[in-house]
Protein backbone atom coordinates (compact mmCIF):
# COMPACT_ATOMS: atom_id res chain seq x y z
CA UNK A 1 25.41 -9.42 7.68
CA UNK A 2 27.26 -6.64 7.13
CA UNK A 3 25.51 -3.31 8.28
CA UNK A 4 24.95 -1.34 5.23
CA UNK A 5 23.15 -5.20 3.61
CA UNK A 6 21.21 -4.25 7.22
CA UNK A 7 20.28 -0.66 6.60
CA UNK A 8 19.40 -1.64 2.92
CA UNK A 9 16.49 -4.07 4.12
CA UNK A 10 15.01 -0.57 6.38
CA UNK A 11 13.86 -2.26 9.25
CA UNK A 12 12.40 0.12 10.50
CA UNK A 13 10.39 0.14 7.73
CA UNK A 14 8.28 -3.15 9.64
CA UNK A 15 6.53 -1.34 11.15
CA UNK A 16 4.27 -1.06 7.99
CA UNK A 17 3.55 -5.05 8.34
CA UNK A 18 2.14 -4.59 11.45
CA UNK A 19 -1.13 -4.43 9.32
CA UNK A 20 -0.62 -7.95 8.82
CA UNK A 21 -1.78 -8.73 12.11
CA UNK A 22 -4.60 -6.53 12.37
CA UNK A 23 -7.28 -8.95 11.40
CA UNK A 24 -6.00 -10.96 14.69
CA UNK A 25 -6.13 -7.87 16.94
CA UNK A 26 -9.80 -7.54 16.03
CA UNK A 27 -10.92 -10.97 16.07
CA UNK A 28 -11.22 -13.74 18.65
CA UNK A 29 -8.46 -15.63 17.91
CA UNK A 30 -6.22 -13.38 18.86
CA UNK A 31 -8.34 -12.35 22.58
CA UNK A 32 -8.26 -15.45 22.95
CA UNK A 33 -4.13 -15.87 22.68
CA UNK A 34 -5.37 -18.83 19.90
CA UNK A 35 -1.79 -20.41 19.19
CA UNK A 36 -1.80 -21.71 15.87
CA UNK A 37 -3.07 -18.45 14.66
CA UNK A 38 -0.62 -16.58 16.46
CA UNK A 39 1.75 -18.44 14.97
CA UNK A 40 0.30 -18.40 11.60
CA UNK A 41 0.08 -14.26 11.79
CA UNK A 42 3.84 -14.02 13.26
CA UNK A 43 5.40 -16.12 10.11
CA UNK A 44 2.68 -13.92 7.60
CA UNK A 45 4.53 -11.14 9.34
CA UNK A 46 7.79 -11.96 9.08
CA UNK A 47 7.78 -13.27 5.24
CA UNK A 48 6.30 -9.57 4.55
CA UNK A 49 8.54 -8.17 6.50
CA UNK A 50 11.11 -10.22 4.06
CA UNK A 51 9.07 -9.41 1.10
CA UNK A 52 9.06 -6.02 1.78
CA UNK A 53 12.72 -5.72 2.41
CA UNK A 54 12.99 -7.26 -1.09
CA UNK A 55 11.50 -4.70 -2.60
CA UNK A 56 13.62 -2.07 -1.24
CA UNK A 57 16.48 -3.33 -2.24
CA UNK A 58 14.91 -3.80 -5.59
CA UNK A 59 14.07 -0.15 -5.68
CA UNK A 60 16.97 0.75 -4.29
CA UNK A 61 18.73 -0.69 -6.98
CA UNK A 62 16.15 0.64 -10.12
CA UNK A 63 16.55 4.47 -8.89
CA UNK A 64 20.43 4.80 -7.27
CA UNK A 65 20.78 7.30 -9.65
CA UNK A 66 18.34 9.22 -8.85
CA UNK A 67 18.39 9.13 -5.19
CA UNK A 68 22.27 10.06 -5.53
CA UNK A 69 20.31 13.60 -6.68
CA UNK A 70 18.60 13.71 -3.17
CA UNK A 71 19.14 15.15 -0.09
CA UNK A 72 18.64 12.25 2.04
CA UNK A 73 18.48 9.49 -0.31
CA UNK A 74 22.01 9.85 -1.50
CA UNK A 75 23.05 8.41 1.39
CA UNK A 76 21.14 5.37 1.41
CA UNK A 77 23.68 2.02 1.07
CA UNK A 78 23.24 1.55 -2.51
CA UNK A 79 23.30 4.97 -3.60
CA UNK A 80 25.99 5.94 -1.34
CA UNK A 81 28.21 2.87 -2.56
CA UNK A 82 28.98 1.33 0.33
CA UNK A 83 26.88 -1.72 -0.79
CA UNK A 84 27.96 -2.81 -3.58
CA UNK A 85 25.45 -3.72 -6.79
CA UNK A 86 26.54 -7.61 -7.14
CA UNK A 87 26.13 -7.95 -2.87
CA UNK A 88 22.46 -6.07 -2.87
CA UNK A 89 21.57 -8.11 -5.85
CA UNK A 90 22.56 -11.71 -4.06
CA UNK A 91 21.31 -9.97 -1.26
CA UNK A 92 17.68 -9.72 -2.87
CA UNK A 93 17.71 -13.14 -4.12
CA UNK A 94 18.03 -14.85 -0.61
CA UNK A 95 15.69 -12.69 0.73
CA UNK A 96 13.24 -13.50 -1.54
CA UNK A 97 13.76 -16.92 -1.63
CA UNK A 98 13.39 -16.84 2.69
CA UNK A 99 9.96 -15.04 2.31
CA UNK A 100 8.70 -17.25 0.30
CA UNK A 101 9.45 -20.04 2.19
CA UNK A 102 8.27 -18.47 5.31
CA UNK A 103 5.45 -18.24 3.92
CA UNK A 104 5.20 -21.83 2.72
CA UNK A 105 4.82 -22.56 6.50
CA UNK A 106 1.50 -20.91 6.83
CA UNK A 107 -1.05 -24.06 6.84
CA UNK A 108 -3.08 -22.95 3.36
CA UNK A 109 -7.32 -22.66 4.30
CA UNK A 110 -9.83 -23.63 1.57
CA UNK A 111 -7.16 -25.48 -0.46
CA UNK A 112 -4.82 -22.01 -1.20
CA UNK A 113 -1.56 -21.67 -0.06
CA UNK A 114 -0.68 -18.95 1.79
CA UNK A 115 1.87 -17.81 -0.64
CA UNK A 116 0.00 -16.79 -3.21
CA UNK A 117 -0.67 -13.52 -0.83
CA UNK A 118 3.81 -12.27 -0.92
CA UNK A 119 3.89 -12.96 -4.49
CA UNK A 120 1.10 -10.79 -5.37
CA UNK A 121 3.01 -8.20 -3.09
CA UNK A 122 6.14 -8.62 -5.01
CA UNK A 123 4.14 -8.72 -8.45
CA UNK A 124 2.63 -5.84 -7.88
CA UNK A 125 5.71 -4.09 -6.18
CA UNK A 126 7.32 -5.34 -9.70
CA UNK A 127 5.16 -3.64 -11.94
CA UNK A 128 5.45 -0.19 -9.75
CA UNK A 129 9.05 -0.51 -10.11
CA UNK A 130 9.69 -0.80 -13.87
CA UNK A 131 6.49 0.90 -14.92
CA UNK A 132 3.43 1.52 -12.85
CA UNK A 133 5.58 4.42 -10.64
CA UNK A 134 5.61 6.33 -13.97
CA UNK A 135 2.08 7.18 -14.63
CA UNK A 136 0.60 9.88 -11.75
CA UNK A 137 -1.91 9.26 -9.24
CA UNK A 138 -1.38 4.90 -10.34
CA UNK A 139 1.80 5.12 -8.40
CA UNK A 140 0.65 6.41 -5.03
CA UNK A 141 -3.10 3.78 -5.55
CA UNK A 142 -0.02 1.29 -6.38
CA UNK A 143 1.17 1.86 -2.44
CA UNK A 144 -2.18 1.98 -1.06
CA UNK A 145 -2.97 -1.43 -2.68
CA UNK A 146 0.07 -2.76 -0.99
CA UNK A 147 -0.92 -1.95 2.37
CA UNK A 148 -4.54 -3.29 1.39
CA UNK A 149 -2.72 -6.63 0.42
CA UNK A 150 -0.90 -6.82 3.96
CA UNK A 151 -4.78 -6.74 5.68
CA UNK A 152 -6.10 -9.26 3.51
CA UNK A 153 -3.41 -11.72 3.91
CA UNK A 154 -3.27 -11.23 7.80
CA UNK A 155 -6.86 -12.41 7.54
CA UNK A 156 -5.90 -15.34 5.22
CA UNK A 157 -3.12 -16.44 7.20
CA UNK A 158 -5.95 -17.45 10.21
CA UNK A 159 -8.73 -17.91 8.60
CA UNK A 160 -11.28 -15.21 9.32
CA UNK A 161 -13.06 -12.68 6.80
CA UNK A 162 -11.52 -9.21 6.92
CA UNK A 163 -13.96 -6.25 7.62
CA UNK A 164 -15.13 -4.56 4.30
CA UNK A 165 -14.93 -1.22 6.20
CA UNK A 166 -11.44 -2.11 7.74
CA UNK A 167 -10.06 -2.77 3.93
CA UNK A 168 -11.50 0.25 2.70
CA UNK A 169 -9.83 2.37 5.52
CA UNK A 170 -6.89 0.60 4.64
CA UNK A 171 -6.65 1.77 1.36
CA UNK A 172 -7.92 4.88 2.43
CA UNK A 173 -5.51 6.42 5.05
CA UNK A 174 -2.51 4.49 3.16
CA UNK A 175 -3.82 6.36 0.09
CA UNK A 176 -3.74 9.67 2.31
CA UNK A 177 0.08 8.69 3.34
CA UNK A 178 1.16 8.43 -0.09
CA UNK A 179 0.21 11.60 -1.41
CA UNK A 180 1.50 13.23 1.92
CA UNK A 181 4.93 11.50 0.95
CA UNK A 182 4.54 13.12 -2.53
CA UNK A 183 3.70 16.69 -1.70
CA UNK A 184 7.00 15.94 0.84
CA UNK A 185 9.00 15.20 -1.99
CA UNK A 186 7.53 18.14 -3.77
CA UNK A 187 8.53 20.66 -1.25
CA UNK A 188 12.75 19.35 -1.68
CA UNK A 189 12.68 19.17 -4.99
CA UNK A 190 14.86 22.56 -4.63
CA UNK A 191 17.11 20.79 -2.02
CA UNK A 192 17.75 18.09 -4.67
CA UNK A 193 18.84 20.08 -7.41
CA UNK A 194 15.64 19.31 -9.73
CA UNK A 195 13.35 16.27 -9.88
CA UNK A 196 13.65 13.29 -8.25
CA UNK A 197 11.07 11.18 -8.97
CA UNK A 198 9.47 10.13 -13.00
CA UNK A 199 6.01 11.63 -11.58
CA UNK A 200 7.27 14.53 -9.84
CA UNK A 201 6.86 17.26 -12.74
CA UNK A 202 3.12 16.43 -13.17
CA UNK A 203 2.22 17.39 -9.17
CA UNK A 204 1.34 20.13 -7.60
CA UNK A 205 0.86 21.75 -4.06
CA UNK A 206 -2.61 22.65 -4.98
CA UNK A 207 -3.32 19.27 -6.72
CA UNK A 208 -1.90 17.14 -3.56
CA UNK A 209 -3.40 19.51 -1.37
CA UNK A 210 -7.08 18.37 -3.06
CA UNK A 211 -6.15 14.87 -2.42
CA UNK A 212 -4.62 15.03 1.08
CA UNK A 213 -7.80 16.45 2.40
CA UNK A 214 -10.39 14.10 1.12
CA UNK A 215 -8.44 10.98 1.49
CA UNK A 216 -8.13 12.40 5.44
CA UNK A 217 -11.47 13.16 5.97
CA UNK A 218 -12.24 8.96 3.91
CA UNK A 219 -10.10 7.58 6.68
CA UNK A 220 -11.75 8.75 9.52
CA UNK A 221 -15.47 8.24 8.25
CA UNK A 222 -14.33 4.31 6.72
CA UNK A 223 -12.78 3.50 10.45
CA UNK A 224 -15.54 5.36 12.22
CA UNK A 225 -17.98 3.59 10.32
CA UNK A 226 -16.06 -0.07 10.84
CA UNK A 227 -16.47 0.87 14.32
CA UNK A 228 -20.04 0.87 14.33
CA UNK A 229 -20.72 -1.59 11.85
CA UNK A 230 -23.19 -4.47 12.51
CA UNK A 231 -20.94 -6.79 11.51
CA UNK A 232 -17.75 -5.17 14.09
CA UNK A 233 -20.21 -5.42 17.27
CA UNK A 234 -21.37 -9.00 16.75
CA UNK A 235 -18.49 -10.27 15.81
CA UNK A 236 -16.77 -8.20 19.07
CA UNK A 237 -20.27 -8.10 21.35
CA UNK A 238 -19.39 -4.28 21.86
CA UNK A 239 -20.12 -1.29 19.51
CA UNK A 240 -17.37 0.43 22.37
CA UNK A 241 -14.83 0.38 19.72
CA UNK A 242 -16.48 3.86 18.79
CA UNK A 243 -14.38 5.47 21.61
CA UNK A 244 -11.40 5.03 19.62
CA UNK A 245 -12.36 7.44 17.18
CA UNK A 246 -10.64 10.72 18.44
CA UNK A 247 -7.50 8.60 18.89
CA UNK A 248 -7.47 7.62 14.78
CA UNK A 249 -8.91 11.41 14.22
CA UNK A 250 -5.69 13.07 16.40
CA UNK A 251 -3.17 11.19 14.45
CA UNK A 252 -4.96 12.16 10.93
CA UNK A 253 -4.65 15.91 12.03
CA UNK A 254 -1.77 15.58 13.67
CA UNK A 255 -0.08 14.24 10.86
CA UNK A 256 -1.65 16.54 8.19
CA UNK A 257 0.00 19.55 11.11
CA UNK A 258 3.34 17.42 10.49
CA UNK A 259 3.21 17.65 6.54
CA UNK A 260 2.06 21.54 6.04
CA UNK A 261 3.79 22.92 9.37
CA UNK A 262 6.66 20.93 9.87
CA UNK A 263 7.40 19.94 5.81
CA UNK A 264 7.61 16.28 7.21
CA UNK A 265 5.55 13.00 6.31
CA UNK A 266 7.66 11.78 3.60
CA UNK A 267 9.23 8.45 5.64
CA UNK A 268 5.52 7.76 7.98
CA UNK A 269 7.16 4.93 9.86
CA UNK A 270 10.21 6.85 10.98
CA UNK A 271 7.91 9.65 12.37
CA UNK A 272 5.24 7.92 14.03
CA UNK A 273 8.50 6.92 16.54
CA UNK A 274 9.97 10.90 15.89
CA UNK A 275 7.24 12.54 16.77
CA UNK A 276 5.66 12.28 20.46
CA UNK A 277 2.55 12.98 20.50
CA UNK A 278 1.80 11.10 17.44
CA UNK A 279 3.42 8.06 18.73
CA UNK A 280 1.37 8.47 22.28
CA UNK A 281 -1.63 8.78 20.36
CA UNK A 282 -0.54 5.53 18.92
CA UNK A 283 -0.17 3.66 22.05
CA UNK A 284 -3.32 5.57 23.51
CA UNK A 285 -5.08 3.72 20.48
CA UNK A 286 -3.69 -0.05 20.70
CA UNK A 287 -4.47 0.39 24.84
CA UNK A 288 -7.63 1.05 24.37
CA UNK A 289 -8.43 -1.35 21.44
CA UNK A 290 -7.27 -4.13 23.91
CA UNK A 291 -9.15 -2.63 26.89
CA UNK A 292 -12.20 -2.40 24.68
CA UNK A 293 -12.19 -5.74 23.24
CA UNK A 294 -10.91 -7.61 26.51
CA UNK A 295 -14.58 -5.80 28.33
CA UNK A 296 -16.48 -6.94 25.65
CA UNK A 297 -14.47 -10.51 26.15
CA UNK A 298 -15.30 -10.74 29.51
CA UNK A 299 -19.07 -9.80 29.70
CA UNK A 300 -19.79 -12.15 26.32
């Protein structure tokens, strides 16, 4: 594979399907180092990862124009030229064709296979592309939902019910991202020589700025609340996972310092490894998760 094909699929960009696996961080099965659904949740992960990688290149391929108008996106493979339309469209096909038989490999549980849960993904990622990123506020609930997909089939994939309150914050803080990501764009619209984006010339600072703050404060109270949940402590024997709180609450504010001070937050996975503090608050978090949950292991 040549390394603009690489660059094209945005690895870095995995770091997104990470939420795949979150339903077997907070279970059992995954405490427990359960191997079949360890397995199960690394081949969900990777066909998403595939999946996802699918749809960049899709998009990619819808909007080169327009990203040859911006700053940083003009120099993106496909915009750029040095990968060519005919390669990143064979290019798409296969990797496609790999998720879905990835995710073939997941056993199915009650009788539905597992990949039902990339090709809604892709459908919806389909429907953003050639219509649903048009039409305002749709096309960053379009993004959330995608993230929301990635928790619910983690949970598929080995067989456990996914929190209500963990889905919500899902949606919630991915919600939160993608108007950051907006009001990013927002702020180079200047540096690109006009708009950049179908939905651009309907936003506003003050309008994102109404939506950013909410949407922060949802994601905190939804993960707080998971925390604390009846159904969190007896399914973990702890109601500990409360401590993690001002870990999730520093990386919200953080992040929100990041977008208004700093004019960053539109690419979230490629600054959660820029940015220190946000990416010690990160492993702060996942340490204590695991210290939390291997306590509550112990004593139950």
């Amino acid at each position: 594979m040549t390394l603009p094909a690489l660059q094209a699929m945005r690895p870095h960009q995995w770091v997104k399907n990470l939420l795949v696996l979150a339903p077997l961080a907070f279970t059992a099965k995954g405490l427990k180092l359960d191997g079949a659904a360890w397995t199960a949740a690394a081949l969900a992960f990777a066909a998403f990862c595939l999946a996802a990688s699918s749809i960049y290149l899709l998009n990619d391929l819808v909007d080169r124009a327009e990203d040859a108008l911006h700053p940083r996106k003009r120099l993106r493979p496909i915009a750029s030229g040095r990968l060519g339309v005919g390669a990143a469209r064979a290019q798409l096909l296969a990797q496609s064709a790999a998720a879905f038989w990835i995710a073939s490999l997941v056993p199915p549980h009650d009788g539905v296979p597992f990949v039902v849960w990339p090709a809604a993904y892709l459908l919806l990622n389909l429907l953003y592309s050639f219509w649903l990123k048009r039409l305002v506020v749709v096309d960053c609930m379009c993004i959330a939902l995608g993230f929301q997909l990635r928790v619910m089939a983690g949970a598929a994939a080995i067989d456990v019910r996914a929190s209500h309150w963990l889905i919500l914050c899902t949606f919630f803080f991915a919600l939160f991202l993608a108007f950051c990501k907006r009001y990013e764009e927002l702020g180079r619209q200047a540096e690109a020589g006009g708009r950049t984006r179908a939905t651009m010339a309907e936003y506003t600072d003050s309008f994102l700025s109404m939506m950013i703050g909410p949407l922060a404060a949802l994601s905190i109270l939804t993960y707080a609340l998971y925390t604390v949940s009846p159904e969190t402590v007896k399914v973990h024997g702890t109601d500990k996972l409360m401590f993690t709180v001002p870990f999730v609450t520093y990386g919200v504010f953080r992040y929100l310092f990041l977008v208004y001070r700093r004019s960053e937050g539109g690419d979230p996975a490629s600054l959660l490894f820029r940015d220190a503090p946000l990416l010690v608050s990160g492993v702060g978090y996942a340490a204590l998760v695991v210290v939390v949950l291997r306590a509550a292991g112990a004593h139950g």
